[in-house]
C-alpha atoms as a PDB file:
ATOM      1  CA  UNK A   1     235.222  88.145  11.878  1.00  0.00           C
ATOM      2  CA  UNK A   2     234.707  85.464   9.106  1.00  0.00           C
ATOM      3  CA  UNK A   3     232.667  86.539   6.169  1.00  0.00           C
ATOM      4  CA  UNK A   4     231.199  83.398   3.728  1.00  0.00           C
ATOM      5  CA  UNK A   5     232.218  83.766   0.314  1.00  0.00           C
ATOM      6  CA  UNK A   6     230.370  86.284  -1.548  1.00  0.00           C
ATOM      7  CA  UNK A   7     228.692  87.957   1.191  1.00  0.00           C
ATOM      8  CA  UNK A   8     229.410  91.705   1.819  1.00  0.00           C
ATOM      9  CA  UNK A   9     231.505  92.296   4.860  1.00  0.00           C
ATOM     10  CA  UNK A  10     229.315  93.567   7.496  1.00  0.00           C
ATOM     11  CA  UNK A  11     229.357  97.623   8.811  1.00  0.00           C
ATOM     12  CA  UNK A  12     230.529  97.139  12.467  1.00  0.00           C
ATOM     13  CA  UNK A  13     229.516  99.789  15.464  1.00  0.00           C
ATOM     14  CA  UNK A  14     230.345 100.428  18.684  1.00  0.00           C
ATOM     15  CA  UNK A  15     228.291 102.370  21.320  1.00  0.00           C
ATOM     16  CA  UNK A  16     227.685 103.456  24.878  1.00  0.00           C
ATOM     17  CA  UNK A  17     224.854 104.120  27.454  1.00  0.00           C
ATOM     18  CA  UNK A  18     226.516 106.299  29.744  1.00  0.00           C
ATOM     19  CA  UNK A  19     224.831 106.896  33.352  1.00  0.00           C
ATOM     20  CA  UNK A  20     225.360 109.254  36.135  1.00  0.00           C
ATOM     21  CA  UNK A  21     223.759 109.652  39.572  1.00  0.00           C
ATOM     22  CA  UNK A  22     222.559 113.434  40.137  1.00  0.00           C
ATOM     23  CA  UNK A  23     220.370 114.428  42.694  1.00  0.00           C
ATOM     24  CA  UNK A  24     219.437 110.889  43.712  1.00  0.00           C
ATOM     25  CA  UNK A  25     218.164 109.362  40.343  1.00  0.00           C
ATOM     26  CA  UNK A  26     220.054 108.232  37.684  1.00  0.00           C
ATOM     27  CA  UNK A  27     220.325 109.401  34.466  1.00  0.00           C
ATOM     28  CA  UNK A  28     221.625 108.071  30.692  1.00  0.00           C
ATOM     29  CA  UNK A  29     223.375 110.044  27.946  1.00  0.00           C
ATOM     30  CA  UNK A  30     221.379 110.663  24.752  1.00  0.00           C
ATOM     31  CA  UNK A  31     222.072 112.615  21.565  1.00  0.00           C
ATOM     32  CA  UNK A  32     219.999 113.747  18.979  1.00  0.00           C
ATOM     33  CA  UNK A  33     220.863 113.430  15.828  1.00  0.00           C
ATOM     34  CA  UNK A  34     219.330 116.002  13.070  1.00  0.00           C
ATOM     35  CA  UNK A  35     219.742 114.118   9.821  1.00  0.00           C
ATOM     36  CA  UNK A  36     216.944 111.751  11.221  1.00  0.00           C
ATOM     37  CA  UNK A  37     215.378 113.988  13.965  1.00  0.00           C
ATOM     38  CA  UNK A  38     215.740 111.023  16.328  1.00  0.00           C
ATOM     39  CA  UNK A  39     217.101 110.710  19.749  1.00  0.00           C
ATOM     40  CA  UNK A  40     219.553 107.872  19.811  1.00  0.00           C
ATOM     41  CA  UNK A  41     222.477 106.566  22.010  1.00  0.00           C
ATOM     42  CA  UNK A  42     226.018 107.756  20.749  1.00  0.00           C
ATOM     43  CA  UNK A  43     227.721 105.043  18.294  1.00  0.00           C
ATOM     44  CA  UNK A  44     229.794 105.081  15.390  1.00  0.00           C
ATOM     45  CA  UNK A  45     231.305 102.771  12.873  1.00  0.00           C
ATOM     46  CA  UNK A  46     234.564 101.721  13.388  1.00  0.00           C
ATOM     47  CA  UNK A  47     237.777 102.729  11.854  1.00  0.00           C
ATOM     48  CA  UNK A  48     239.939 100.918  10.015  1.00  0.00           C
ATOM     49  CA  UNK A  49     242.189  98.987  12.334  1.00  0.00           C
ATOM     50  CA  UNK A  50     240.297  99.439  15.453  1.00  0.00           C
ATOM     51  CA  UNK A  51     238.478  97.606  18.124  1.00  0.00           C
ATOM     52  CA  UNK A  52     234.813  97.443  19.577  1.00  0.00           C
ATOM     53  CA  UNK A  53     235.957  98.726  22.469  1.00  0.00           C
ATOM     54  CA  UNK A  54     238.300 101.565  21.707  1.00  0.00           C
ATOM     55  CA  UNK A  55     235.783 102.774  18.442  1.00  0.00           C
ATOM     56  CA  UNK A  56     233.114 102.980  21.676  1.00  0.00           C
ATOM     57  CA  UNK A  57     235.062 105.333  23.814  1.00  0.00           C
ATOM     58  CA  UNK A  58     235.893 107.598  20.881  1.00  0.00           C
ATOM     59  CA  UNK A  59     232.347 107.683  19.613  1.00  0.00           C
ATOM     60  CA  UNK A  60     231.216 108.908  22.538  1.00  0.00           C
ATOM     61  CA  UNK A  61     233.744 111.450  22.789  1.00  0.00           C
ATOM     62  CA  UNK A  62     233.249 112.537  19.139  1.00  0.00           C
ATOM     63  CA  UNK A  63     229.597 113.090  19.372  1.00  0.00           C
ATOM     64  CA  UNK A  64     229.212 114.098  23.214  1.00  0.00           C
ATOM     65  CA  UNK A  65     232.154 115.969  24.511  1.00  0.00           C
ATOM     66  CA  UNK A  66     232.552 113.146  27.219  1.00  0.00           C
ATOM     67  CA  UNK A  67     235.468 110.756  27.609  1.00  0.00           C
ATOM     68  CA  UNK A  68     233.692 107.558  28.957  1.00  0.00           C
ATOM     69  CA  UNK A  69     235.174 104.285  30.377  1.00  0.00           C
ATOM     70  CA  UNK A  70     233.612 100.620  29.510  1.00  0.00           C
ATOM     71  CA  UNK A  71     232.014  98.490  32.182  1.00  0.00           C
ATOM     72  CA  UNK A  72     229.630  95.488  31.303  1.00  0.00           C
ATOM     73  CA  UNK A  73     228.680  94.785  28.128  1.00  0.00           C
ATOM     74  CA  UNK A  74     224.809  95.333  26.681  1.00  0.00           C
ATOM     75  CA  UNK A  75     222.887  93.771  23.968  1.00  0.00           C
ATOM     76  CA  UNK A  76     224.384  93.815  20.392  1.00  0.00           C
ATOM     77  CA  UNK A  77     222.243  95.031  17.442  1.00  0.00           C
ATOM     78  CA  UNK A  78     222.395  93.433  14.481  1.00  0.00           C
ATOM     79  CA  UNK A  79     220.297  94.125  12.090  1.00  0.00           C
ATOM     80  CA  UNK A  80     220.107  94.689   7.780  1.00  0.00           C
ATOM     81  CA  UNK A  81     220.884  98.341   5.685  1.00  0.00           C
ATOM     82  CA  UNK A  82     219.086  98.650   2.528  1.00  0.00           C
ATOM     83  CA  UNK A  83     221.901  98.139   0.814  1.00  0.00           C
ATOM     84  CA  UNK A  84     222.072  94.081   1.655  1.00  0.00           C
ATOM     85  CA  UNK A  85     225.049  94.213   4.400  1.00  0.00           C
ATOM     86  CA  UNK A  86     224.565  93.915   7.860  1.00  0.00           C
ATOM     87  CA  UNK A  87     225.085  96.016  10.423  1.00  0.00           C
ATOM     88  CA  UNK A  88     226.687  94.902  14.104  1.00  0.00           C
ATOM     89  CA  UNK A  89     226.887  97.387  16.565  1.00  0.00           C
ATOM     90  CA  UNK A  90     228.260  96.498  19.892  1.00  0.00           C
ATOM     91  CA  UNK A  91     227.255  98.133  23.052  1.00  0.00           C
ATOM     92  CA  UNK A  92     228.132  98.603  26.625  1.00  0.00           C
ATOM     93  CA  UNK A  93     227.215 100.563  29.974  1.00  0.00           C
ATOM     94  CA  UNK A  94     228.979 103.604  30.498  1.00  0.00           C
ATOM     95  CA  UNK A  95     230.651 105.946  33.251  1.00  0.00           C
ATOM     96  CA  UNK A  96     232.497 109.397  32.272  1.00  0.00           C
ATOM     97  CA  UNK A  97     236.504 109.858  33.128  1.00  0.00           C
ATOM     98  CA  UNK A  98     236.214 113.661  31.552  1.00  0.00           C
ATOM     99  CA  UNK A  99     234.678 116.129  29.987  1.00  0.00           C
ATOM    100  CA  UNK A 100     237.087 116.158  26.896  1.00  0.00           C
ATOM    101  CA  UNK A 101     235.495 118.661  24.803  1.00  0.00           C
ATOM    102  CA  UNK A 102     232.759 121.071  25.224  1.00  0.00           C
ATOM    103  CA  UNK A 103     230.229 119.610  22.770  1.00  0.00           C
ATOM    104  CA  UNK A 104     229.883 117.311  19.516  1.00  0.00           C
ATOM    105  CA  UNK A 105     232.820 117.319  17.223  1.00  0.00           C
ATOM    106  CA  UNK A 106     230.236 117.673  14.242  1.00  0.00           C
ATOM    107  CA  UNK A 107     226.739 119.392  14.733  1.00  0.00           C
ATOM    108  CA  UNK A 108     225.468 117.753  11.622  1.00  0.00           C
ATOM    109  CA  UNK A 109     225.655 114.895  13.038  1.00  0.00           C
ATOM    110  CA  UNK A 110     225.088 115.264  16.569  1.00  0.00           C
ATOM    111  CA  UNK A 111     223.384 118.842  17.260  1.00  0.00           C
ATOM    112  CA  UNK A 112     222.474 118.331  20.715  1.00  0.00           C
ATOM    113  CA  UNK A 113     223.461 116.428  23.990  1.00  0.00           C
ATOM    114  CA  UNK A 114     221.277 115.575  26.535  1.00  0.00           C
ATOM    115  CA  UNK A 115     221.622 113.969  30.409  1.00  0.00           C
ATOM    116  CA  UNK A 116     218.060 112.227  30.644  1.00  0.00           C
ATOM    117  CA  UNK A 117     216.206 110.744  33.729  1.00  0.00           C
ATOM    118  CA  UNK A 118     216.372 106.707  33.013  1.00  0.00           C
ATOM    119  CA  UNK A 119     212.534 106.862  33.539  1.00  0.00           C
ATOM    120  CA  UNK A 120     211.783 108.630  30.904  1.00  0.00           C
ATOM    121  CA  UNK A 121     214.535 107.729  28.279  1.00  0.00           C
ATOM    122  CA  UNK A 122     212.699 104.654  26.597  1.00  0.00           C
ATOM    123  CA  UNK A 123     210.060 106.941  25.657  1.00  0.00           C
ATOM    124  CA  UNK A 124     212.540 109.509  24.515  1.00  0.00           C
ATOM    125  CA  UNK A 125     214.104 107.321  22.147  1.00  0.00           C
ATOM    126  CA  UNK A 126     213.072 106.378  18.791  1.00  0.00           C
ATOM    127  CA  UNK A 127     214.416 103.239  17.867  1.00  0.00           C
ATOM    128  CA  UNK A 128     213.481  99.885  19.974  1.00  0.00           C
ATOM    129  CA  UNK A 129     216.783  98.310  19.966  1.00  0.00           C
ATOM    130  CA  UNK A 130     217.760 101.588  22.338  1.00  0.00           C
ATOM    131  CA  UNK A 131     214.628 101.284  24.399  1.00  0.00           C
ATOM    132  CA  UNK A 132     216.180  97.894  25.055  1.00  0.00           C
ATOM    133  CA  UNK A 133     219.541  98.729  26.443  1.00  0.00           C
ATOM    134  CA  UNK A 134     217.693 100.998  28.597  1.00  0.00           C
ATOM    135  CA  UNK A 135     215.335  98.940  30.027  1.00  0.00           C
ATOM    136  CA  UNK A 136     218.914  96.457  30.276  1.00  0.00           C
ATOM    137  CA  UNK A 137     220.359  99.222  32.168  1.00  0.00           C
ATOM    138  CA  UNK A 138     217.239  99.628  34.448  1.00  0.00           C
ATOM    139  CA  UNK A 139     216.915  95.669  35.297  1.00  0.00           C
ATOM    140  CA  UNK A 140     221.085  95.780  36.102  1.00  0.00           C
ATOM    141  CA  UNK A 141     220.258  98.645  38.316  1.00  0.00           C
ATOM    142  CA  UNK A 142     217.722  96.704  40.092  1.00  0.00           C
ATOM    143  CA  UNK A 143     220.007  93.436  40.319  1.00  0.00           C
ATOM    144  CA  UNK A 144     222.391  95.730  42.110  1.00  0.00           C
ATOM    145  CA  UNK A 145     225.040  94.344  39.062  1.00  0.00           C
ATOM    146  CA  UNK A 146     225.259  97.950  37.324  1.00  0.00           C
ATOM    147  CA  UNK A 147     228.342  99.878  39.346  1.00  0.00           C
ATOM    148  CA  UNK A 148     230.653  97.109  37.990  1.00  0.00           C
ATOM    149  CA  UNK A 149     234.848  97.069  38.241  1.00  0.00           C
ATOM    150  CA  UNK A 150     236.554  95.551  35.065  1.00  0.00           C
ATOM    151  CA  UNK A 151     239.309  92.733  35.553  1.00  0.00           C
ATOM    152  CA  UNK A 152     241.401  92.181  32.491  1.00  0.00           C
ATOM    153  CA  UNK A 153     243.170  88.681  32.706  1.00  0.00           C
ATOM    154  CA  UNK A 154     245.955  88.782  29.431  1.00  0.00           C
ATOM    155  CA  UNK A 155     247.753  86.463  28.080  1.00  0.00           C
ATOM    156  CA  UNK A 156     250.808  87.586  27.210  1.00  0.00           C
ATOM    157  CA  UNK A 157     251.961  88.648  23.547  1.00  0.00           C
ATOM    158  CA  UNK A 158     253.327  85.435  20.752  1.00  0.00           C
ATOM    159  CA  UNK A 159     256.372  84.719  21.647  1.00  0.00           C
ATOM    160  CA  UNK A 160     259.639  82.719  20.380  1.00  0.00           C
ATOM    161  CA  UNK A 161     258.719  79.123  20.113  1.00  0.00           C
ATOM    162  CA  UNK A 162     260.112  77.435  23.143  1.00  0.00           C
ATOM    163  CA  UNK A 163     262.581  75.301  21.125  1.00  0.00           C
ATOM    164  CA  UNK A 164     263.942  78.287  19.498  1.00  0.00           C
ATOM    165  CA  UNK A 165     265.373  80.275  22.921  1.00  0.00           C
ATOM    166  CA  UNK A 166     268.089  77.783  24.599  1.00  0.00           C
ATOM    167  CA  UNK A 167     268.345  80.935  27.291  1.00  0.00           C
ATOM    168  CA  UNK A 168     265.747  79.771  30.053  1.00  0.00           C
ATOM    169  CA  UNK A 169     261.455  80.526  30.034  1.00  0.00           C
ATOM    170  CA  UNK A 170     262.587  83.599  32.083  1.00  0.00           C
ATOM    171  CA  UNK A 171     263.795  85.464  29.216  1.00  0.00           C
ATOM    172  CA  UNK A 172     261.859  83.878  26.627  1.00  0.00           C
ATOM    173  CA  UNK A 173     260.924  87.458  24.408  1.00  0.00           C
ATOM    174  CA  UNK A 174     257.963  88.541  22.338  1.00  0.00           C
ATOM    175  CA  UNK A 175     258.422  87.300  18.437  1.00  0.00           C
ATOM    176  CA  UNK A 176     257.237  89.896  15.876  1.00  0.00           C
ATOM    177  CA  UNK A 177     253.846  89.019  16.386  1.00  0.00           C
ATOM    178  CA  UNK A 178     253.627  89.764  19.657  1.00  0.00           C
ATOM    179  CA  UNK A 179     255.319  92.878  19.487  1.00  0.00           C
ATOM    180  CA  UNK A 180     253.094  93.934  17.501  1.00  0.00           C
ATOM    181  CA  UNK A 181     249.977  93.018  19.562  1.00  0.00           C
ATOM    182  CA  UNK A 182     251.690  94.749  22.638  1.00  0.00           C
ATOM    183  CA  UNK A 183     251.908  98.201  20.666  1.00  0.00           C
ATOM    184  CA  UNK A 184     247.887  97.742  19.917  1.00  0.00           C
ATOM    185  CA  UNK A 185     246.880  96.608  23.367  1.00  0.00           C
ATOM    186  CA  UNK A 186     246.608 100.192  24.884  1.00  0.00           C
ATOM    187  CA  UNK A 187     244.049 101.633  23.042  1.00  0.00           C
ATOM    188  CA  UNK A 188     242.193  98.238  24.043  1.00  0.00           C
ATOM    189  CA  UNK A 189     242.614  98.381  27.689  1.00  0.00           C
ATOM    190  CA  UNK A 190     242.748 102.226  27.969  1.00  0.00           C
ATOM    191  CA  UNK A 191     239.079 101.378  27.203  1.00  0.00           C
ATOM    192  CA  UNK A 192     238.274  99.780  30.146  1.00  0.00           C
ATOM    193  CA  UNK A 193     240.044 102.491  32.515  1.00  0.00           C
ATOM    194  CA  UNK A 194     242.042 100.124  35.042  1.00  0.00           C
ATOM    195  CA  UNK A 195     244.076 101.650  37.387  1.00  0.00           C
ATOM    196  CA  UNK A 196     246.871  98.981  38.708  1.00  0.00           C
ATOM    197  CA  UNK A 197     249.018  95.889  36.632  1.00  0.00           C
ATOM    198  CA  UNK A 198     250.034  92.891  38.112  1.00  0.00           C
ATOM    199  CA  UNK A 199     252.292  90.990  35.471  1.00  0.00           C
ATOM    200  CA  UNK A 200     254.751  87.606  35.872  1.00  0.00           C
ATOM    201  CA  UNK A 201     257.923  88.821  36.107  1.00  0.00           C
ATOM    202  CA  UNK A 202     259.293  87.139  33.152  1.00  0.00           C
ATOM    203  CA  UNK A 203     259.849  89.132  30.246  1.00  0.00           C
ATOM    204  CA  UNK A 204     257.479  88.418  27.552  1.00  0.00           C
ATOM    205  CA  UNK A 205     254.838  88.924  30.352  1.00  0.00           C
ATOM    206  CA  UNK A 206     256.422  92.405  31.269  1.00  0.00           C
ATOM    207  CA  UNK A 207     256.739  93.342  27.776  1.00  0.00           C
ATOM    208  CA  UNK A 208     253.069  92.730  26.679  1.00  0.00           C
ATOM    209  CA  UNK A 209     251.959  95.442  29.318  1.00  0.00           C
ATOM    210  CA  UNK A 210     254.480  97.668  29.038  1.00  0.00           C
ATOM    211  CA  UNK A 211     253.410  99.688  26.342  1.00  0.00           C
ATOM    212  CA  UNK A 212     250.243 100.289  28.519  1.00  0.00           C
ATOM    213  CA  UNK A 213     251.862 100.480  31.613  1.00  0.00           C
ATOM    214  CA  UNK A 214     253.734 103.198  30.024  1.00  0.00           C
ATOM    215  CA  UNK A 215     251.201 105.620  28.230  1.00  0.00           C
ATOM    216  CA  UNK A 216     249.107 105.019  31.336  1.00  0.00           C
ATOM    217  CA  UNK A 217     252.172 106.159  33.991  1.00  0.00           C
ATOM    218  CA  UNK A 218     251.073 103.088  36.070  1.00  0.00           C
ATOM    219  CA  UNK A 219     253.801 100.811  37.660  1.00  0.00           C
ATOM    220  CA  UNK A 220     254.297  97.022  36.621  1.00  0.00           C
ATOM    221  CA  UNK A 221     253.999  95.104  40.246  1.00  0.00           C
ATOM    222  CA  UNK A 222     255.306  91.719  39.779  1.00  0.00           C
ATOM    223  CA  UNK A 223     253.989  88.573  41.068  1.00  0.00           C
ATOM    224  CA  UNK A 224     255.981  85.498  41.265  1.00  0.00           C
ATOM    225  CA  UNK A 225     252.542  83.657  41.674  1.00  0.00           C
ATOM    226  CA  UNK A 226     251.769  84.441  37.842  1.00  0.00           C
ATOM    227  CA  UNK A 227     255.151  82.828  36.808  1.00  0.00           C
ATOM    228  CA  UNK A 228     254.584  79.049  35.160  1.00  0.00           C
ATOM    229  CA  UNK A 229     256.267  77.969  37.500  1.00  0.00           C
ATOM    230  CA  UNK A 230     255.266  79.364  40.395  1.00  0.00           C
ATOM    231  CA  UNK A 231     251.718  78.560  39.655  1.00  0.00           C
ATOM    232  CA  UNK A 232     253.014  74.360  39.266  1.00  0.00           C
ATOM    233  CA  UNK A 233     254.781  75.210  42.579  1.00  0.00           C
ATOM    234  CA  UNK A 234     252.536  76.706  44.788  1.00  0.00           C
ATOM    235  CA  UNK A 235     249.038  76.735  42.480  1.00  0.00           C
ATOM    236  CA  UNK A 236     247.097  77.780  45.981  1.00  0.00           C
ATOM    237  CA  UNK A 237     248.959  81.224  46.143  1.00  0.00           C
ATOM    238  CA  UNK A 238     248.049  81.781  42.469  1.00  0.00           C
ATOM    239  CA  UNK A 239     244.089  81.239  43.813  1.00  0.00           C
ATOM    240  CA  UNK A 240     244.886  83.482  46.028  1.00  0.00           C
ATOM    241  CA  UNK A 241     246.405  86.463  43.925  1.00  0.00           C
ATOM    242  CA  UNK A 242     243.281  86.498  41.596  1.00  0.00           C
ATOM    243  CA  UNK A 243     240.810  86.204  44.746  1.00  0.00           C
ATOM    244  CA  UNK A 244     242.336  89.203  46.452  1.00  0.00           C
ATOM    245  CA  UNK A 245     242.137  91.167  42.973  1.00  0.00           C
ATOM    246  CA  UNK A 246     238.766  90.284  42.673  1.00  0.00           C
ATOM    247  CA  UNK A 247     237.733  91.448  46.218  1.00  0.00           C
ATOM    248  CA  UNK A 248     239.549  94.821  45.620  1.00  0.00           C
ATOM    249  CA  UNK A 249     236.914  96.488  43.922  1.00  0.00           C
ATOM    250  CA  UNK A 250     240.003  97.889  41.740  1.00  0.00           C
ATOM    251  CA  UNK A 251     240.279  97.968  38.034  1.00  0.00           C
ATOM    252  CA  UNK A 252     243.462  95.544  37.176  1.00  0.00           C
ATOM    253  CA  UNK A 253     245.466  93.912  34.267  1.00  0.00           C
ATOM    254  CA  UNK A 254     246.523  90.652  35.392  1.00  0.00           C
ATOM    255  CA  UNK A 255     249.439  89.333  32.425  1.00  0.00           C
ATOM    256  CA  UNK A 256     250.108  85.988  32.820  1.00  0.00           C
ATOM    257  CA  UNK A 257     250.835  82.450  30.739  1.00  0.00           C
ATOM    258  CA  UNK A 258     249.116  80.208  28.816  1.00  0.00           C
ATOM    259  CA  UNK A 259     249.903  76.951  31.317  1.00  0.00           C
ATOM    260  CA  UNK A 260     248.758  79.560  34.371  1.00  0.00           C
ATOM    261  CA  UNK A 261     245.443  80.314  32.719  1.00  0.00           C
ATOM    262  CA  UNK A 262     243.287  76.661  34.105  1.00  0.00           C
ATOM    263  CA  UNK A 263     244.206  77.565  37.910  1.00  0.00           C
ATOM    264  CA  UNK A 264     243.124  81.743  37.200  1.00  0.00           C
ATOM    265  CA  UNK A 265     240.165  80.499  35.639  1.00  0.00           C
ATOM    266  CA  UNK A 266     239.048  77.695  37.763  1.00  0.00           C
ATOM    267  CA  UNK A 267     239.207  80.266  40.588  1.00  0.00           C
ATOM    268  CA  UNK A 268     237.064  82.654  38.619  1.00  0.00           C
ATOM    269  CA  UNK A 269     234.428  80.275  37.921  1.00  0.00           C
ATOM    270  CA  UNK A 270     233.718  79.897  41.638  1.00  0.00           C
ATOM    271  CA  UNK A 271     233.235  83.742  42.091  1.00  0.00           C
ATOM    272  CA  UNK A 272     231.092  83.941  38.777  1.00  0.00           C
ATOM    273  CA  UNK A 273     227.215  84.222  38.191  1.00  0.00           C
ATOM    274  CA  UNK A 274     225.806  81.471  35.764  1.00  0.00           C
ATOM    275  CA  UNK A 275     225.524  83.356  32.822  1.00  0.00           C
ATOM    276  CA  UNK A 276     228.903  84.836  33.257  1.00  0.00           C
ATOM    277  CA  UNK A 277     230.449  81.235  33.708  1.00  0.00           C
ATOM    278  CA  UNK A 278     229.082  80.446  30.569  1.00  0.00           C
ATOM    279  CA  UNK A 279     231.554  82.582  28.898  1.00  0.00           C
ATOM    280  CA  UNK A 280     234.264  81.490  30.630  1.00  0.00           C
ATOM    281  CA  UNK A 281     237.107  79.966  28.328  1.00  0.00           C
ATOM    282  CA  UNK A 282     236.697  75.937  29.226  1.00  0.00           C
ATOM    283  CA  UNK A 283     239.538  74.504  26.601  1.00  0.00           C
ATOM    284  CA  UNK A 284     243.379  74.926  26.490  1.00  0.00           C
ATOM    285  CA  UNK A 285     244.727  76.990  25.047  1.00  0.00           C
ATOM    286  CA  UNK A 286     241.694  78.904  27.648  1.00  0.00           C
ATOM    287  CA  UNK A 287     242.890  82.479  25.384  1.00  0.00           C
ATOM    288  CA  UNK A 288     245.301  82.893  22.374  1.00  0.00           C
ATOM    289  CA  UNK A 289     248.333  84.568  22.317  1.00  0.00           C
ATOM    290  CA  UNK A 290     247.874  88.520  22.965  1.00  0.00           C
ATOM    291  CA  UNK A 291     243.758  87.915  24.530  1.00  0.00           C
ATOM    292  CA  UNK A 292     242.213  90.094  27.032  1.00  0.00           C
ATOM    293  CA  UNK A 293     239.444  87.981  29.282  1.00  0.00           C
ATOM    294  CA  UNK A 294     237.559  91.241  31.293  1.00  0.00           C
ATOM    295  CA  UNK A 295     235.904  90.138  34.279  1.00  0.00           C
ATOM    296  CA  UNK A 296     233.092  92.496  35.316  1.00  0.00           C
ATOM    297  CA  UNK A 297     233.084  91.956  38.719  1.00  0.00           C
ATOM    298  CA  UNK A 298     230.886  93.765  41.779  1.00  0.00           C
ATOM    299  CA  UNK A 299     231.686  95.105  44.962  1.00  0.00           C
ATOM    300  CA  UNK A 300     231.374  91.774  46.674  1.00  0.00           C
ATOM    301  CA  UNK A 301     233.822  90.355  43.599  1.00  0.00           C
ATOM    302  CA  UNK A 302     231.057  88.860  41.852  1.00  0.00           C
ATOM    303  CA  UNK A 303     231.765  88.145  38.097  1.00  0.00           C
ATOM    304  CA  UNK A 304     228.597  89.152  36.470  1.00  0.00           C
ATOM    305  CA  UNK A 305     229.856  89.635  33.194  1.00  0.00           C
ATOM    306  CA  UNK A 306     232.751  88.432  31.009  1.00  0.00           C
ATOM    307  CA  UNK A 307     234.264  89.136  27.272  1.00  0.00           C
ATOM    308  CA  UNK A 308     236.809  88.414  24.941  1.00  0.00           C
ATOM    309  CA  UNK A 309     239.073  90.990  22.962  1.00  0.00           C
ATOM    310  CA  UNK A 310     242.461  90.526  20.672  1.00  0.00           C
ATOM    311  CA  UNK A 311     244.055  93.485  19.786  1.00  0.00           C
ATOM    312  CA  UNK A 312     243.943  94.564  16.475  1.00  0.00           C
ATOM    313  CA  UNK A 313     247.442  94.588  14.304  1.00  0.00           C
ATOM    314  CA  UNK A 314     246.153  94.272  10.907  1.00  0.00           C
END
C-alpha cells in the first residue's frame, strides 16, 4: 500500500462476521469488548508481515475461540484515530472450520462471546460501520448470494526469465522471488479453506502450490489444459476446466500461467454478476507474478464476488 510522502502509514485491520444456521434462523458472531463496554465484530490489527486475509482468520480465533474460513468480502472501514493516521480495516462473511479454543485468548480484551439472532444484532452493536455489515449480511441472505464457495485462480510464483533457462518452458523453475512467495502463499489460501488443487503440470506451476498442497495434505491433480500450451492448442478444453470447477460447488486452487490467464478469465466473465465483472482483471499481465484472483461463486457457479491478494514476503 503506497503512502504519500509525509503521511503516517495507516493502522490496517482485518475482521469477520461469522454466521451459523441454528434452529432455523441465522445467527452472527459478536464479542464484547470491556475496555469500551461495546459489542463489536472480532478484528484486529495486523502483524507485521501478514495479510488481510490470514490477520482475519487469526483474529477471530484470538478473540472467539473459533477457527473461521473467508467467503465474500464486506464493506471496508476506513476511517481517522485521534492521533492523525488512518485506520483500514478489511472485512468479510464468515463460516467456522473449529472450535480451536474454548474462549478469548485475552479477557481484557474480549470478555465475552456471543452467537446473536441477525435480527437483533444491528441493535446490539454500537458502532454504525458494524450495523452495516450486518444489514450487508442480511441483504446477501436475501439475494440468496450469502452460502458462497471460494475459487482461487493463481498465477504461478516469478520465475527465471525465459531467456535465461535454454532447458524447455516445462522445467522453467521459480527464481528467488518466487520461492519466496510460494513459502507465504499458505497462510493466504489456508484462509479461504479450499479443499482440492488443480495446477499445470509444469514445474514452476507445481512448485507455487506445493507448499500449500503440502501443509494442507491435499493432492496436486494436474491438468494439461492449464499448460501454455495446451491452452494455444486446444483453448475450448481450458473453458471447459474452469466451467466444470465453477459448477462444482467445491473450494479449488486453480495454478496456472500468465499467457493462460485471458481464456480463464474471459470464461469467468460470462458466469459473473455485474458488479463482480467489474473487478475482473481486463489488462495483460490480467495478475502479477505470485496473485491469487478468488472467485466467490454460488451453487449455480455464479461469481458474485471477486478479490485480489499477493502474498506477503517482506
Amino acid at each position: 500500500m503506497r503512502v504519500a510522502p509525509g503521511t503516517p502509514p495507516p493502522v490496517l485491520a482485518a475482521g469477520v462476521l461469522a454466521w451459523r444456521e441454528k434452529s432455523s434462523r441465522i445467527e452472527v458472531l459478536l464479542v464484547h469488548r470491556p475496555r469500551y463496554d461495546d459489542w463489536s465484530v472480532p478484528k484486529g490489527k495486523l502483524d507485521k508481515g501478514e495479510t488481510f486475509p490470514a490477520a482475519a482468520v487469526r483474529e477471530v480465533a484470538e478473540e472467539t475461540g473459533y477457527r473461521v474460513r473467508l467467503h465474500r468480502p464486506l464493506p471496508a472501514s476506513v476511517y481517522l484515530l485521534p492521533d492523525g493516521r488512518t485506520k483500514i480495516v478489511q472485512y468479510w462473511i464468515g463460516t467456522v472450520r473449529a472450535k480451536a479454543a474454548p474462549g478469548p485468548e485475552n479477557p481484557a480484551e474480549v470478555d465475552e462471546v456471543r452467537w446473536v439472532p441477525v435480527d437483533e444484532a444491528e441493535q446490539m452493536l454500537t458502532r454504525q460501520g458494524d450495523q452495516v455489515l450486518v444489514a450487508t449480511l442480511r441483504r446477501f441472505l436475501e439475494d440468496e448470494t450469502l452460502e458462497t464457495v471460494p475459487i482461487v485462480l493463481q498465477r504461478h510464483g516469478a520465475a527465471l526469465p525465459r531467456a535465461k533457462w535454454r532447458k524447455g518452458e516445462k522445467s522453467r523453475p521459480l527464481n528467488k522471488k518466487g520461492k519466496k512467495q510460494a513459502q507465504a502463499l499458505p497462510g493466504l489460501i489456508d484462509a479461504f479453506d479450499p479443499t482440492r488443487v488443480l495446477s499445470s503440470p509444469w514445474k514452476r506451476c507445481l512448485a507455487t502450490v506445493e507448499p500449500f498442497a503440502r501443509i494442507e495434505g491435499l493432492t496436486i491433480r494436474t491438468k494439461d489444459e492449464l499448460t501454455e500450451a495446451g491452452a494455444e492448442e486446444h483453448p475450448s478444453r481450458t473453458v471447459a476446466v474452469i466451467e466444470r470447477v465453477l459448477h462444482e460447488g467445491r473450494g479449488t486452487v486453480v495454478c496456472t500461467h500468465r499467457p493462460v490467464l485471458p481464456t480463464l478469465i474471459g470464461a469467468v466473465k460470462k458466469a459473473a454478476d455485474r458488479g463482480a465483472e467489474m473487478e475482473l482483471p481486463r489488462e495483460d499481465p490480467f495478475l502479477a507474478a505470485g496473485e491469487a484472483l478468488v472467485l466467490h461463486t454460488t451453487s449455480a457457479g455464479r461469481v458474485v464476488a471477486v478479490e485480489r491478494h499477493l502474498p506477503n514476503i517482506s
